[in-house]
PDB file of N, CA and C in Angstrom:
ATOM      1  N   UNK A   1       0.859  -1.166   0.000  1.00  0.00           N
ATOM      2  CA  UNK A   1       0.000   0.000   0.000  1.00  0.00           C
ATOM      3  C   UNK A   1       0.908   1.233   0.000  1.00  0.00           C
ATOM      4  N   UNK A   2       0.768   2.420  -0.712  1.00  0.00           N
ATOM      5  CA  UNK A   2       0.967   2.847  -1.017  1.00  0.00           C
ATOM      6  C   UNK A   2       0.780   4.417  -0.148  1.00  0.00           C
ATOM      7  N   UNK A   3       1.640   5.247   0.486  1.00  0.00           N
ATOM      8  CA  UNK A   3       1.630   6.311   1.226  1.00  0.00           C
ATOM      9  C   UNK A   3       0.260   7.167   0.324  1.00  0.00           C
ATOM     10  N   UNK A   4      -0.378   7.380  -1.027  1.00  0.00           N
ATOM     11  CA  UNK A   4      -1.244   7.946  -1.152  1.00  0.00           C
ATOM     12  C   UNK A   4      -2.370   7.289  -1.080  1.00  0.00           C
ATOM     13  N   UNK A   5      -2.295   6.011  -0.895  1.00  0.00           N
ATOM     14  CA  UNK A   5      -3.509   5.154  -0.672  1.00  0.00           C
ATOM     15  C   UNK A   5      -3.842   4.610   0.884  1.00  0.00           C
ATOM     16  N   UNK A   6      -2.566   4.860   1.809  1.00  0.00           N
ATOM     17  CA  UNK A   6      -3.347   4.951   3.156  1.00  0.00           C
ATOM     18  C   UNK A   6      -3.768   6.607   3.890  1.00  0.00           C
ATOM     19  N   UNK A   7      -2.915   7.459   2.637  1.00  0.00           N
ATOM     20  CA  UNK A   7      -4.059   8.959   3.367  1.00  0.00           C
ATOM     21  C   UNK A   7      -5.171   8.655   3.059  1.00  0.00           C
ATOM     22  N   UNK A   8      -5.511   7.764   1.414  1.00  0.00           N
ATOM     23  CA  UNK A   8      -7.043   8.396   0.793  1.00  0.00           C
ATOM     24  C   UNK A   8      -7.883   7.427   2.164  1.00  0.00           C
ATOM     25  N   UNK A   9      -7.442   5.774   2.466  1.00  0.00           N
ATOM     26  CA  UNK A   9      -8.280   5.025   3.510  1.00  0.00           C
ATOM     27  C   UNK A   9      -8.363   5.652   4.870  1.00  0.00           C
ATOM     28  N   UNK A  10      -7.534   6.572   5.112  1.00  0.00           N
ATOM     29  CA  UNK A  10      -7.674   7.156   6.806  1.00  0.00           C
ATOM     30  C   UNK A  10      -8.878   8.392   6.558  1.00  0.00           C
ATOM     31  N   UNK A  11      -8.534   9.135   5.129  1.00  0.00           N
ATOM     32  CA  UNK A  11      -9.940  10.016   4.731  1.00  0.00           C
ATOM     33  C   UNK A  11     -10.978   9.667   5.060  1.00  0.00           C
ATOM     34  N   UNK A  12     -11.130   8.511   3.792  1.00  0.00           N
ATOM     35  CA  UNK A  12     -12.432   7.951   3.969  1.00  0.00           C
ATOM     36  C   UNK A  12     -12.645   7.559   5.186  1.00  0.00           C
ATOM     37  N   UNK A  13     -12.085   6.440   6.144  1.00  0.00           N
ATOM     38  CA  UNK A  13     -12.736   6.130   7.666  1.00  0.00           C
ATOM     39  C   UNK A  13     -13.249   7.049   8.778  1.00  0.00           C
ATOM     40  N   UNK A  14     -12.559   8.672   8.658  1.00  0.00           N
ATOM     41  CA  UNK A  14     -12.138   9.394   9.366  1.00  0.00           C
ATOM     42  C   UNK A  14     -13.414  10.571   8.780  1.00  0.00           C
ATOM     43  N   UNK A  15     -13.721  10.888   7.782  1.00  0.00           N
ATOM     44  CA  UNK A  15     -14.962  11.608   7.122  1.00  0.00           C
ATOM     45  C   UNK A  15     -16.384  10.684   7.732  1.00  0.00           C
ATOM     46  N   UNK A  16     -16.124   9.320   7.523  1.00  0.00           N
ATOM     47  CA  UNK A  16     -17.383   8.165   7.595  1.00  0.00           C
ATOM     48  C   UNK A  16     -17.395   8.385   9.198  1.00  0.00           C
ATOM     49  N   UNK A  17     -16.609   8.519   9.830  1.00  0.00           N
ATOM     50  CA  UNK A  17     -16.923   8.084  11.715  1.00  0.00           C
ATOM     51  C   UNK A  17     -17.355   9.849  11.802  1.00  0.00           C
ATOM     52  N   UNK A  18     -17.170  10.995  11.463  1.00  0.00           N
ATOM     53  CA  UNK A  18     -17.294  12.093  11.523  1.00  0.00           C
ATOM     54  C   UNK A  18     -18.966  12.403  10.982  1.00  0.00           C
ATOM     55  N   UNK A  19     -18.997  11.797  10.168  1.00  0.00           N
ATOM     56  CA  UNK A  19     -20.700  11.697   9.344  1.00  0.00           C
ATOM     57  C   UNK A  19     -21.508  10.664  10.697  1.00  0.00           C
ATOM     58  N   UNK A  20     -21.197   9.989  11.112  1.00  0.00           N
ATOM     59  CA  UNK A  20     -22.163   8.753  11.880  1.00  0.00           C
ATOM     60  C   UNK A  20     -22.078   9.608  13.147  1.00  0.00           C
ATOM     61  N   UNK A  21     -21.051  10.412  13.716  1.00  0.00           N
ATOM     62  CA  UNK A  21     -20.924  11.111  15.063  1.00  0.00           C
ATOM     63  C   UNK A  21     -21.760  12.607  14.962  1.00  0.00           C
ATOM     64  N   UNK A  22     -21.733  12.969  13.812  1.00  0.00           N
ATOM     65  CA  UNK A  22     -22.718  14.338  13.663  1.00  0.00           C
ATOM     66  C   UNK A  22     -23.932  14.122  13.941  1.00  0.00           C
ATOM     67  N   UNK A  23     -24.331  13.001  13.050  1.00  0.00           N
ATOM     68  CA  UNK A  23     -25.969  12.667  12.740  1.00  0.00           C
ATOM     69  C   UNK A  23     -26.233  12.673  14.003  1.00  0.00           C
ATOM     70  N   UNK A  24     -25.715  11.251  14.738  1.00  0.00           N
ATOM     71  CA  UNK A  24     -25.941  10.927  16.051  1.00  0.00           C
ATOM     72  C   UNK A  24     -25.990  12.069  17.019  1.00  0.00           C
ATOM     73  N   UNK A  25     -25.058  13.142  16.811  1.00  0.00           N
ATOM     74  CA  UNK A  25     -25.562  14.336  17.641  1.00  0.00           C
ATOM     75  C   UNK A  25     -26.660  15.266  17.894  1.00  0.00           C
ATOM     76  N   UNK A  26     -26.648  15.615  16.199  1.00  0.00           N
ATOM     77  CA  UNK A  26     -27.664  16.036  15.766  1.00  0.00           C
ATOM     78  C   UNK A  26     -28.935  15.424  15.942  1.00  0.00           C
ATOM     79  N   UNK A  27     -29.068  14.004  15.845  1.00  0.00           N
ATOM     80  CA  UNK A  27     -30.561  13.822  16.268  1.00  0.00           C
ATOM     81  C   UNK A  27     -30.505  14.098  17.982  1.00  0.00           C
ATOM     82  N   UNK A  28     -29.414  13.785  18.991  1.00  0.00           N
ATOM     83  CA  UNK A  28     -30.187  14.055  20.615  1.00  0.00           C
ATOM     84  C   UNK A  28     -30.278  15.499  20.888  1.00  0.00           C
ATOM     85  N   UNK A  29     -30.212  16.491  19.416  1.00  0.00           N
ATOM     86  CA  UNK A  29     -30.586  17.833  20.035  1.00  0.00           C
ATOM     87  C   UNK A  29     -32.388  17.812  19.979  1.00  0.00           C
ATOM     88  N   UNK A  30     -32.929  17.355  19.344  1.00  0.00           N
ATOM     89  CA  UNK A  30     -34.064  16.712  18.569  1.00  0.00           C
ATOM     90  C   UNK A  30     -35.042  16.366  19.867  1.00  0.00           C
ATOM     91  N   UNK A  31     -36.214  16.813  19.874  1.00  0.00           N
ATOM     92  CA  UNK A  31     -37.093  16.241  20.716  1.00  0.00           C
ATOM     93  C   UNK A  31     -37.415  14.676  20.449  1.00  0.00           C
ATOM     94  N   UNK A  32     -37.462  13.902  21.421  1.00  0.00           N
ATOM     95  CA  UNK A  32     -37.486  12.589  21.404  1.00  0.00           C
ATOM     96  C   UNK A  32     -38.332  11.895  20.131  1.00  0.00           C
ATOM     97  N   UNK A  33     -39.737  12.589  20.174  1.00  0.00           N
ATOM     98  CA  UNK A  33     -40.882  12.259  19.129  1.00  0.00           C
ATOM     99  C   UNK A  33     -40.323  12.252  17.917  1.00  0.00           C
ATOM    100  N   UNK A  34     -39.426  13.585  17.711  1.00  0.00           N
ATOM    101  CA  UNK A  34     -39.162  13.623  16.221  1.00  0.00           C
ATOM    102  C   UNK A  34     -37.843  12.967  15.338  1.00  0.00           C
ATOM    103  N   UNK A  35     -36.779  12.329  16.353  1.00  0.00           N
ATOM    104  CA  UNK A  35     -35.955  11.753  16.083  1.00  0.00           C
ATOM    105  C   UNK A  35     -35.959  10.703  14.831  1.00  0.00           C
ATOM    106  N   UNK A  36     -37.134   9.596  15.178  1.00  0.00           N
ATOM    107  CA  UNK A  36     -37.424   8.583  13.827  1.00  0.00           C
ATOM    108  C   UNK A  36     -37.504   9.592  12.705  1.00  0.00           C
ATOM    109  N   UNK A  37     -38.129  10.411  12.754  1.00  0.00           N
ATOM    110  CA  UNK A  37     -37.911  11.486  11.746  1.00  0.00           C
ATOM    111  C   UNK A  37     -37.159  11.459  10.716  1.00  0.00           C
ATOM    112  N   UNK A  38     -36.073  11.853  11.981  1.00  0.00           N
ATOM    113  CA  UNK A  38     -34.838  12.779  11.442  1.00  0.00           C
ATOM    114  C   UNK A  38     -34.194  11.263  10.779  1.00  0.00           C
ATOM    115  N   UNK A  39     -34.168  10.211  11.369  1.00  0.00           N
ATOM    116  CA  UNK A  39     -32.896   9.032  10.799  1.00  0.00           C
ATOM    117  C   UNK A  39     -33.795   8.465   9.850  1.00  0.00           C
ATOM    118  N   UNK A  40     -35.459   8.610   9.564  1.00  0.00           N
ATOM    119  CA  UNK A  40     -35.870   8.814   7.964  1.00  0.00           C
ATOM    120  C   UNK A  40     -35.374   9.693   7.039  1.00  0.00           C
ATOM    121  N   UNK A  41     -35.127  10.851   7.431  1.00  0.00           N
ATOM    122  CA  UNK A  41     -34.312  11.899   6.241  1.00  0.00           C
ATOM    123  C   UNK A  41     -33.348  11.952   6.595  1.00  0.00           C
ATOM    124  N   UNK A  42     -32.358  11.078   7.468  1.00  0.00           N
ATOM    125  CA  UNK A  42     -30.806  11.075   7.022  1.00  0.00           C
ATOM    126  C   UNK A  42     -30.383   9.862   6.337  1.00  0.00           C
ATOM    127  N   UNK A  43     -31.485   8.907   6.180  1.00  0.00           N
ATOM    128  CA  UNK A  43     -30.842   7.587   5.380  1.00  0.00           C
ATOM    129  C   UNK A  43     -30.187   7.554   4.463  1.00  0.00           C
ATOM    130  N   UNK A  44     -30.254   8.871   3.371  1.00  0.00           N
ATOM    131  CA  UNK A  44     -29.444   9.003   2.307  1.00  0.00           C
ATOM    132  C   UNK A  44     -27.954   9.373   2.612  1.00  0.00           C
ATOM    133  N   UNK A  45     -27.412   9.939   3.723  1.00  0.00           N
ATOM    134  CA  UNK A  45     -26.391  10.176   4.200  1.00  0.00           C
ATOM    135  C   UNK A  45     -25.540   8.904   4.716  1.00  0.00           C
ATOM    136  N   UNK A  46     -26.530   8.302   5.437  1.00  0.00           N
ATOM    137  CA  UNK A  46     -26.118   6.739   6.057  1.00  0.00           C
ATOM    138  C   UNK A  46     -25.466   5.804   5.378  1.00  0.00           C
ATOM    139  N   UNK A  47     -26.317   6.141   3.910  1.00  0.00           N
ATOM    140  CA  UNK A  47     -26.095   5.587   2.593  1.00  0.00           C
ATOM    141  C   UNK A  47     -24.929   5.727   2.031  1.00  0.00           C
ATOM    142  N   UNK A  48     -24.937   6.992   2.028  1.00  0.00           N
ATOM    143  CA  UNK A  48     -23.452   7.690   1.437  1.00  0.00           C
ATOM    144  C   UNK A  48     -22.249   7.005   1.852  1.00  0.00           C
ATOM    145  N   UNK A  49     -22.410   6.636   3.378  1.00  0.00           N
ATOM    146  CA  UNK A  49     -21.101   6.347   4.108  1.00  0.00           C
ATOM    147  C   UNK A  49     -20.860   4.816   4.294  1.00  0.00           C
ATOM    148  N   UNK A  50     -22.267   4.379   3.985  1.00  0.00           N
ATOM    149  CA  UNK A  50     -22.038   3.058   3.492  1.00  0.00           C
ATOM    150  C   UNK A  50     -21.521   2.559   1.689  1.00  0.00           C
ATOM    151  N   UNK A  51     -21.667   3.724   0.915  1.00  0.00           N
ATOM    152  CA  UNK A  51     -21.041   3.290   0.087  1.00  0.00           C
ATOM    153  C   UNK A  51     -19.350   3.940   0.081  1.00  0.00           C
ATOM    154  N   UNK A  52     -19.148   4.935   0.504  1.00  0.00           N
ATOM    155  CA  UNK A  52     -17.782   5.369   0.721  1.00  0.00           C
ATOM    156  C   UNK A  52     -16.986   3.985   1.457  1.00  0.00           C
ATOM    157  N   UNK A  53     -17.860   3.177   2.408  1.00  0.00           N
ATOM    158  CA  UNK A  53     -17.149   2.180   2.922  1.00  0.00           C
ATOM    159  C   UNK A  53     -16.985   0.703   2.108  1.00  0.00           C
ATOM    160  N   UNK A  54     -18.394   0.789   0.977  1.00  0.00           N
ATOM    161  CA  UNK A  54     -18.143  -0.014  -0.075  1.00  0.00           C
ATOM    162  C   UNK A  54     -16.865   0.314  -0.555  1.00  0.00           C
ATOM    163  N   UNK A  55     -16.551   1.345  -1.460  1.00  0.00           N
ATOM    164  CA  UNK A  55     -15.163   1.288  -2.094  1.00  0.00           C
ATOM    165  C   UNK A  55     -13.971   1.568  -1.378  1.00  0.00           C
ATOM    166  N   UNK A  56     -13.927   1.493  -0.317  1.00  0.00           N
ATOM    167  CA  UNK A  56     -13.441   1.201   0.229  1.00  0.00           C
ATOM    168  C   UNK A  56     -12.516  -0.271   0.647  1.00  0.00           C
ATOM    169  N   UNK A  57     -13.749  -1.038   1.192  1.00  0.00           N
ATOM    170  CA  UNK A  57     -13.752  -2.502   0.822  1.00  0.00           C
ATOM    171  C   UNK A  57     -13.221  -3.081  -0.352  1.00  0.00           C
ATOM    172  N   UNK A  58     -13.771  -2.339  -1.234  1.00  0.00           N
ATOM    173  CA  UNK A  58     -13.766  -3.149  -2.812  1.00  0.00           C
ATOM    174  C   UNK A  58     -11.773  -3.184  -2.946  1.00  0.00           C
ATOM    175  N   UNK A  59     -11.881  -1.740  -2.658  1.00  0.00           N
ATOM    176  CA  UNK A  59     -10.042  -1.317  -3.405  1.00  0.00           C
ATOM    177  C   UNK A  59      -9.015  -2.287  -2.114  1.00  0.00           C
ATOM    178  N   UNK A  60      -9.241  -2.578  -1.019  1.00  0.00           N
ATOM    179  CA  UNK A  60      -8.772  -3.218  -0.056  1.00  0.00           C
ATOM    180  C   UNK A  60      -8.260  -4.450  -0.390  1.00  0.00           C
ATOM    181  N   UNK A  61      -9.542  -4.973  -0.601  1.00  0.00           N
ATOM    182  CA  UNK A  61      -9.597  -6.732  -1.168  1.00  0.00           C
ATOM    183  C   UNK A  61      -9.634  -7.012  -2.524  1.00  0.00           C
ATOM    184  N   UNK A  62      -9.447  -6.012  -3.730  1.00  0.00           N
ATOM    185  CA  UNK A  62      -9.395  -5.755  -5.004  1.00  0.00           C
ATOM    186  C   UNK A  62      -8.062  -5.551  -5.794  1.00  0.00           C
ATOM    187  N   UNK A  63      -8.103  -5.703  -7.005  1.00  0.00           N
ATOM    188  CA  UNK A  63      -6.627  -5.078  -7.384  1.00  0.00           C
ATOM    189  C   UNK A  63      -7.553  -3.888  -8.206  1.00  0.00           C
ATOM    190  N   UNK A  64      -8.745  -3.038  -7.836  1.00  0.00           N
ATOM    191  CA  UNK A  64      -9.200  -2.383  -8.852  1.00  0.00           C
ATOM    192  C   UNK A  64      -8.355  -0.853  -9.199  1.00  0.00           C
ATOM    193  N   UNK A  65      -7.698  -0.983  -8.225  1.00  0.00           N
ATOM    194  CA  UNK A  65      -6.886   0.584  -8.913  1.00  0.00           C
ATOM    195  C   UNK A  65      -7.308   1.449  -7.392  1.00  0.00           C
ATOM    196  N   UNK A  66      -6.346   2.775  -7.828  1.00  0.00           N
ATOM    197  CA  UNK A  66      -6.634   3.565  -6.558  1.00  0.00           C
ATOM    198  C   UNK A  66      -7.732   4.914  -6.874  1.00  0.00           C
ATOM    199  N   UNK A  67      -8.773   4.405  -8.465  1.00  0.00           N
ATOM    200  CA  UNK A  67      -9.781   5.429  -8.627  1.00  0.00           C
ATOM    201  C   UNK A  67     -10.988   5.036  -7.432  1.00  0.00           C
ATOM    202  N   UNK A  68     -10.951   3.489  -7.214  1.00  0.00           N
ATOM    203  CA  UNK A  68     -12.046   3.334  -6.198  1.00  0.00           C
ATOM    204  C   UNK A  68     -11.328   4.339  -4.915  1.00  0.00           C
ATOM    205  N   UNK A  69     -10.098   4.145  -4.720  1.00  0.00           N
ATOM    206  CA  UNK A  69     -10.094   5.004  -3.332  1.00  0.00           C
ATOM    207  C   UNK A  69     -10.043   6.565  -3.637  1.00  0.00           C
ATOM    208  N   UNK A  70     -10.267   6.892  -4.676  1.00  0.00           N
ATOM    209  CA  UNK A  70     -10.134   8.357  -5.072  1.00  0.00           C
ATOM    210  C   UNK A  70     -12.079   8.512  -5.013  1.00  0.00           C
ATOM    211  N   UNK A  71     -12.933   7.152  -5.805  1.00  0.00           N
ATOM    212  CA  UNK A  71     -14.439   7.652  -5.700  1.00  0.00           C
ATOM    213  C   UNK A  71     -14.617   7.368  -4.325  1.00  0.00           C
ATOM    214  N   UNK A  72     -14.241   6.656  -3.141  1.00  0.00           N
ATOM    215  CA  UNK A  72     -14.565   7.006  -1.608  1.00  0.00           C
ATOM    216  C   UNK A  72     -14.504   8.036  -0.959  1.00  0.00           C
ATOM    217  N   UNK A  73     -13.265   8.145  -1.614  1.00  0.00           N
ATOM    218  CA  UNK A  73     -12.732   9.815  -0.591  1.00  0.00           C
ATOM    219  C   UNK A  73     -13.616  10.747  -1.269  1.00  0.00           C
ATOM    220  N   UNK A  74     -14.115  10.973  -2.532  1.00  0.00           N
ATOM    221  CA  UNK A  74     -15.067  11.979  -2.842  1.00  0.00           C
ATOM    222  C   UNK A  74     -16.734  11.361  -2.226  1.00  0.00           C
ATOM    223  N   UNK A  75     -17.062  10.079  -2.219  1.00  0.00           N
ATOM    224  CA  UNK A  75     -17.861  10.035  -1.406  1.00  0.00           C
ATOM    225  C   UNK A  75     -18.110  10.466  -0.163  1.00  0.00           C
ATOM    226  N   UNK A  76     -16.943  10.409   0.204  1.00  0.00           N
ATOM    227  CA  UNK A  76     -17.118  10.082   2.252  1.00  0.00           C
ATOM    228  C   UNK A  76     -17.190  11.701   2.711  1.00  0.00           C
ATOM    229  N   UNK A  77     -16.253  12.506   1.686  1.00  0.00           N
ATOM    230  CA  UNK A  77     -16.100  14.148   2.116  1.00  0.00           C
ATOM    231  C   UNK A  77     -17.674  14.589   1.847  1.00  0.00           C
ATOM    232  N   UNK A  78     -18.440  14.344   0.557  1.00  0.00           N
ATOM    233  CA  UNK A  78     -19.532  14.938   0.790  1.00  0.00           C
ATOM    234  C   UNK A  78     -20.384  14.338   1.100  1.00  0.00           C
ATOM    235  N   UNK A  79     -20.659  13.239   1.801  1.00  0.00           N
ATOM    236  CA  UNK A  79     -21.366  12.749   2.915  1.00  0.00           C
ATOM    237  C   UNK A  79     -20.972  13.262   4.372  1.00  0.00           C
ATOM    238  N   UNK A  80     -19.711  13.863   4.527  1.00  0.00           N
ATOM    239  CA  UNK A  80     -19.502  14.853   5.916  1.00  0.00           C
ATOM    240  C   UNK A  80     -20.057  16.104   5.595  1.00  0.00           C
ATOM    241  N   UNK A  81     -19.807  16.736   4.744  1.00  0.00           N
ATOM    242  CA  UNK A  81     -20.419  18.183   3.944  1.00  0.00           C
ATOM    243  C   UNK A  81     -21.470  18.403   4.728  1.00  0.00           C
ATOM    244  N   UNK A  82     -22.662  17.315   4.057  1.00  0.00           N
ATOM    245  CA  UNK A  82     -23.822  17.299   4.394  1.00  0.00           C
ATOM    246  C   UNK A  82     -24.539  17.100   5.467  1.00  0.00           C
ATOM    247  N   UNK A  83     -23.946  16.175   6.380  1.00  0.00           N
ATOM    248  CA  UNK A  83     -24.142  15.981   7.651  1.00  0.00           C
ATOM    249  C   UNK A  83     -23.199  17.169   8.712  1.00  0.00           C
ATOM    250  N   UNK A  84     -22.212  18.425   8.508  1.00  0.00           N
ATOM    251  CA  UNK A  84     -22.247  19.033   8.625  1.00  0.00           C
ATOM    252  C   UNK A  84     -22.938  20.049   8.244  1.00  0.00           C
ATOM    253  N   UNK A  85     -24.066  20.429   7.558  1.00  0.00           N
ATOM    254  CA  UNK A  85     -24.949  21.120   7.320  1.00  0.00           C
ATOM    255  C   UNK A  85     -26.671  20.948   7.817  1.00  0.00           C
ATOM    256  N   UNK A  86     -26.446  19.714   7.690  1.00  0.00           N
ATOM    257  CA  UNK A  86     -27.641  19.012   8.611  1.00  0.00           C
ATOM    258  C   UNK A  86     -27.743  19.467  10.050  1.00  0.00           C
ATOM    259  N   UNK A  87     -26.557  19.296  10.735  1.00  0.00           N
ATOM    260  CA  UNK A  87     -25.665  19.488  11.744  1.00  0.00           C
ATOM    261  C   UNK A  87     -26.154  20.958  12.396  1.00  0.00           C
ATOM    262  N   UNK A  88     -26.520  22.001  11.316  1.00  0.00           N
ATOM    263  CA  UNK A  88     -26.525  23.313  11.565  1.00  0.00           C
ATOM    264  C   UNK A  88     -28.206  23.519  11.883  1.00  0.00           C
ATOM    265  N   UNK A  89     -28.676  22.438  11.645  1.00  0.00           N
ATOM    266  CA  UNK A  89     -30.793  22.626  11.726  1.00  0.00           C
ATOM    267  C   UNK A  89     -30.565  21.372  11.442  1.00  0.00           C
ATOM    268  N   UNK A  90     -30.496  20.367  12.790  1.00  0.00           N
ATOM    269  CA  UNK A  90     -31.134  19.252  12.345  1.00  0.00           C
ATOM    270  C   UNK A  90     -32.844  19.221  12.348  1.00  0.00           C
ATOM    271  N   UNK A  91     -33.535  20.271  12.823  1.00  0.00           N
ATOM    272  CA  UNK A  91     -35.319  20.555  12.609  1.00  0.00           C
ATOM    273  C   UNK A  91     -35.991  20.376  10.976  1.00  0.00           C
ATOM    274  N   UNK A  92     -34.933  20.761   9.983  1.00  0.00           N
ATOM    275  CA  UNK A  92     -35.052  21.394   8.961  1.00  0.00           C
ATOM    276  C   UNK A  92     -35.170  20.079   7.893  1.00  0.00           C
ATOM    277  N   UNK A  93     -34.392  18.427   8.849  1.00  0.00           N
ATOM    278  CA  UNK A  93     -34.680  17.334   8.179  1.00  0.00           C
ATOM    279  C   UNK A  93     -36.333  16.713   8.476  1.00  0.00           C
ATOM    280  N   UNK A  94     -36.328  17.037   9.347  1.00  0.00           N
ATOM    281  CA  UNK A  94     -37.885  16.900  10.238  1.00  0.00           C
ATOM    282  C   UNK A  94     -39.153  17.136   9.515  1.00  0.00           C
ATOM    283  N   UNK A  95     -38.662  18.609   8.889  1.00  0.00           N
ATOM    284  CA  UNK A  95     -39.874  19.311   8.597  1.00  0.00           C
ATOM    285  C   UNK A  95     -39.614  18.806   7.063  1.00  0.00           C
ATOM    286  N   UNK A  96     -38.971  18.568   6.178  1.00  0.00           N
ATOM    287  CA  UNK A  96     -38.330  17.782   5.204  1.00  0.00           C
ATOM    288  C   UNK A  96     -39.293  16.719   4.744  1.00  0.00           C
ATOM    289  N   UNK A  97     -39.129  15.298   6.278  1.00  0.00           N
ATOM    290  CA  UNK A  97     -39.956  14.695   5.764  1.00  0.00           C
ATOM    291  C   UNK A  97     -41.254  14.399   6.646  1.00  0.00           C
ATOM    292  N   UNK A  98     -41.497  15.614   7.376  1.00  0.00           N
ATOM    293  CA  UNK A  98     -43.069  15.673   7.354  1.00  0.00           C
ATOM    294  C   UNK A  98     -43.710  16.407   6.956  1.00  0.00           C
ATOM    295  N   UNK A  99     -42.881  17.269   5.340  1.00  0.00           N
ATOM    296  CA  UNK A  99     -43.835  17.811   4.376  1.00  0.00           C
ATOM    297  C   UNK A  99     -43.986  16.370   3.312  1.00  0.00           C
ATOM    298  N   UNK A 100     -43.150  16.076   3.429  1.00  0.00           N
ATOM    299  CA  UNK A 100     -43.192  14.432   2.183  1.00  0.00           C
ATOM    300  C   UNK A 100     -44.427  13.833   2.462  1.00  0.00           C
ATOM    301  N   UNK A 101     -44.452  13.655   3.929  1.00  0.00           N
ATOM    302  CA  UNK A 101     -45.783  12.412   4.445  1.00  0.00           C
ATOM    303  C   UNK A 101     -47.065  13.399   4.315  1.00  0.00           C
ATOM    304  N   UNK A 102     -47.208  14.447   4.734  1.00  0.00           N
ATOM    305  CA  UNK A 102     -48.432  15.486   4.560  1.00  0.00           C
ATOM    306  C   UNK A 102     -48.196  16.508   3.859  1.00  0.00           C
ATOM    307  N   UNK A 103     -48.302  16.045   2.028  1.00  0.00           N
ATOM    308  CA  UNK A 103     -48.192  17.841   1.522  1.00  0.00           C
ATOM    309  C   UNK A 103     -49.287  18.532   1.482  1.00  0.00           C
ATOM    310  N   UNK A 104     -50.395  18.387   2.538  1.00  0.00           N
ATOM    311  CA  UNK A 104     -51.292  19.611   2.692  1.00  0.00           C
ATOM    312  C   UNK A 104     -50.583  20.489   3.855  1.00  0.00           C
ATOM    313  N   UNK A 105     -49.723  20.241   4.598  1.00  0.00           N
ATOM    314  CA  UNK A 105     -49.137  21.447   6.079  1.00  0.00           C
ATOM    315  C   UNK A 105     -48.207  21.712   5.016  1.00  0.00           C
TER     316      UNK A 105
END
């Protein structure tokens, strides 16, 4: 392994535990009720960091090249992005998707 291929794997792990520690914060600012909520409109984020940890995996146990660890590390950074922005109003995922479930409010 290669000195640019264990920065890109410490990225990616280190963006992915930073995304799972936000959310998780962000929902106990959250009144209890609305929490399921919120980890309904963060699944796509969850997602994110589960696939950043896919290629991850893949380039590990792969000979696929170091573009998979180049598409993680662009995964995993803007799956932190976002969950740092989430981060800033986690209310704002709430109201998100309980305009989805009731678009008459």
């Amino acid at each position: 392994m290669s000195d640019l291929e264990l920065f890109l794997t410490v990225v990616v792990l280190g963006a992915s535990v930073y995304t799972l520690t936000t959310l998780r914060r962000a929902s106990r600012r959250l009144h209890y009720r609305d929490r399921s909520l919120f980890w309904r409109g963060a699944a796509l984020l969850i997602a994110g960091v589960g696939a950043a940890l896919a290629c991850l995996t893949a380039a590990l146990l792969t000979a696929a090249g170091p573009w998979v660890l180049y598409l993680g590390c662009l995964t995993a950074a803007v799956t932190a992005a976002l969950a740092w922005w989430v981060d800033l109003e986690p209310g704002r995922v709430v109201q998100a998707v309980q305009s989805r479930r009731h678009p008459s409010r």
